[in-house]
Protein backbone atom coordinates (compact mmCIF):
# COMPACT_ATOMS: atom_id res chain seq x y z
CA UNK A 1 216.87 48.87 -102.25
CA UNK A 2 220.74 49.56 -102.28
CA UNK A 3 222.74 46.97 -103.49
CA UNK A 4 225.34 48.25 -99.84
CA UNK A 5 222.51 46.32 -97.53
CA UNK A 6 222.49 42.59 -96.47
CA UNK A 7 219.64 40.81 -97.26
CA UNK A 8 217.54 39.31 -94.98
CA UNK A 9 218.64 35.92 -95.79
CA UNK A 10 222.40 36.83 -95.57
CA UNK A 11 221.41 38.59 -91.97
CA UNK A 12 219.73 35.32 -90.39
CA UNK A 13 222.72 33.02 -91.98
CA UNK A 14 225.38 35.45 -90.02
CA UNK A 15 223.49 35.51 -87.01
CA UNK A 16 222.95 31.58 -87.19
CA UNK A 17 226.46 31.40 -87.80
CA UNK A 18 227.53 33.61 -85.15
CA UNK A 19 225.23 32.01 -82.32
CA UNK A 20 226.63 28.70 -83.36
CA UNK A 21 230.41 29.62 -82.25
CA UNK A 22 228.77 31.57 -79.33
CA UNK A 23 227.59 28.05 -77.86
CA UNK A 24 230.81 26.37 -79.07
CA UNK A 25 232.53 28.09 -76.02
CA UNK A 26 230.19 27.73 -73.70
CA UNK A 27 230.79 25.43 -70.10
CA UNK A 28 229.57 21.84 -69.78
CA UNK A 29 230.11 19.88 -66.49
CA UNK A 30 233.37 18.50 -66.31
CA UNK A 31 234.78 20.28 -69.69
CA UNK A 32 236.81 23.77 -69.18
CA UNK A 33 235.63 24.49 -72.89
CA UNK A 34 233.40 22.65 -75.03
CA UNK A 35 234.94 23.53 -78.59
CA UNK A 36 236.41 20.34 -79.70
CA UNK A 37 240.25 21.55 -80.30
CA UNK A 38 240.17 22.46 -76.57
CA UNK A 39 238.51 19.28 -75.14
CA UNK A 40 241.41 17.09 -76.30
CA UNK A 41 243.96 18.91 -75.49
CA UNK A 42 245.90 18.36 -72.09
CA UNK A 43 248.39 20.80 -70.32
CA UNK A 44 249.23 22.60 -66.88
CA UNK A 45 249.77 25.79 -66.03
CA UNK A 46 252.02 25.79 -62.95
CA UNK A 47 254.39 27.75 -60.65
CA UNK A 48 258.07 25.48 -60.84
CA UNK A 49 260.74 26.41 -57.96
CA UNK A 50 264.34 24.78 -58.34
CA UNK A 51 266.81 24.41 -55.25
CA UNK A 52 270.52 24.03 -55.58
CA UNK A 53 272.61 24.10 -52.76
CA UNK A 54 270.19 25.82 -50.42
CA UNK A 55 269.20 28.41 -52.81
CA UNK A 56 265.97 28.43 -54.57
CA UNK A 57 264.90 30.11 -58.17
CA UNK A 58 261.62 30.26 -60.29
CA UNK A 59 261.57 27.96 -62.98
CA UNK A 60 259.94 28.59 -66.96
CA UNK A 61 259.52 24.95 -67.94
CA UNK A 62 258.01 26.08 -71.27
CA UNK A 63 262.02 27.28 -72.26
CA UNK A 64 262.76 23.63 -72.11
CA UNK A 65 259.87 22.87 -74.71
CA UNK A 66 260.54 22.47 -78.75
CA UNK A 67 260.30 25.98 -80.44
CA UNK A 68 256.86 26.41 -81.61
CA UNK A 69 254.88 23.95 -78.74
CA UNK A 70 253.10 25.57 -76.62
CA UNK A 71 250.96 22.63 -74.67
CA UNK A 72 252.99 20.78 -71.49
CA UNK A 73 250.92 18.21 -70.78
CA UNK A 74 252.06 15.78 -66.82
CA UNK A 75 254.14 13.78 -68.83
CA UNK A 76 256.74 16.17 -70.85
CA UNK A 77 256.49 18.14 -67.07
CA UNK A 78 258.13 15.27 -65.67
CA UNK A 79 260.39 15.03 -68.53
CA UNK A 80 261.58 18.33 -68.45
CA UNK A 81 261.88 18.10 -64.73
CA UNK A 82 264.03 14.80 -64.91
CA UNK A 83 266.12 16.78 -67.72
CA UNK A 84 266.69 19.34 -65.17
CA UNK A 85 267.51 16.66 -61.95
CA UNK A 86 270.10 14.81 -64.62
CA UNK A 87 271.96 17.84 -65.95
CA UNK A 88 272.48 18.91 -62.55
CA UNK A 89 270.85 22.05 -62.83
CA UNK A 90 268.98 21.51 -60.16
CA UNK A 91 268.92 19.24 -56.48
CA UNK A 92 265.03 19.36 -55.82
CA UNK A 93 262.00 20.43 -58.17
CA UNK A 94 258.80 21.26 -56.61
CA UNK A 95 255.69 23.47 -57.62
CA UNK A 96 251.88 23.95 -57.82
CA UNK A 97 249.49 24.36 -60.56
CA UNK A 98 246.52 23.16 -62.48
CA UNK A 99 246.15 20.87 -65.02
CA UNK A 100 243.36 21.14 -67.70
CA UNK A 101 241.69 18.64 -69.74
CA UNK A 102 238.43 17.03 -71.12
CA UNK A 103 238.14 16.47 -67.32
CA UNK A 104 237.85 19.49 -66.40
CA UNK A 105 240.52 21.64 -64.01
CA UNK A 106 242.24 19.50 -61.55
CA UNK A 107 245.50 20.71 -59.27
CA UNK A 108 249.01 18.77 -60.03
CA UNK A 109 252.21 19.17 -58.17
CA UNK A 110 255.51 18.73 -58.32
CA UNK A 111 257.36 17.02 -54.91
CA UNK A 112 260.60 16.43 -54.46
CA UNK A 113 260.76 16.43 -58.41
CA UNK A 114 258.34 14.27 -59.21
CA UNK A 115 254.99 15.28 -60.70
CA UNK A 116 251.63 14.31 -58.92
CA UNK A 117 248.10 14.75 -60.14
């Protein structure tokens, strides 16, 4: 037998292997992924719009995170909304969204600058 071909041991190990990060992603009830990494983590994924004197502009709020972060879970949304308010960027915050956790996907909004889940 050529030295080139698995052997049948090193076959079932990769396929045990393989079918064991297979499950790792798959749905449970109330979970958006089961893999542990993503079942802790917390964040929203939402649509900001800022008004200022009658005019109105999309909002990034992830250009108001640290370099490098990438998660924006309610409460740094709020903060980075209140930044926004207090600098005077902005007269009125508001937006729609989802926010995903080890709860599964639930909506969140932001009225009249203030973030509600």
């Amino acid at each position: 037998m050529p030295a080139a071909l698995p052997t049948a041991a090193q076959l079932a190990a990769t396929a045990a292997l393989m079918a064991w990060m297979i499950t790792g992603f798959t749905r449970r009830p109330g979970r958006w992924m089961r893999y542990p990494l993503f079942s802790r983590a917390t964040f929203v994924i939402i649509d900001l719009t800022g008004t200022k004197d009658g005019r109105t502009e999309e909002i990034n709020p992830y250009l108001f995170l640290s370099p490098g972060t990438f998660l924006l879970p309610p409460p740094q949304l709020q903060t980075v909304v209140n930044h926004l308010i207090n600098t005077g960027r902005y007269d009125r915050i508001d937006g729609h969204g989802r926010c995903l956790s080890v709860k599964g996907e639930q909506p969140i909004e932001v009225r009249d600058s203030r973030v509600v889940l």
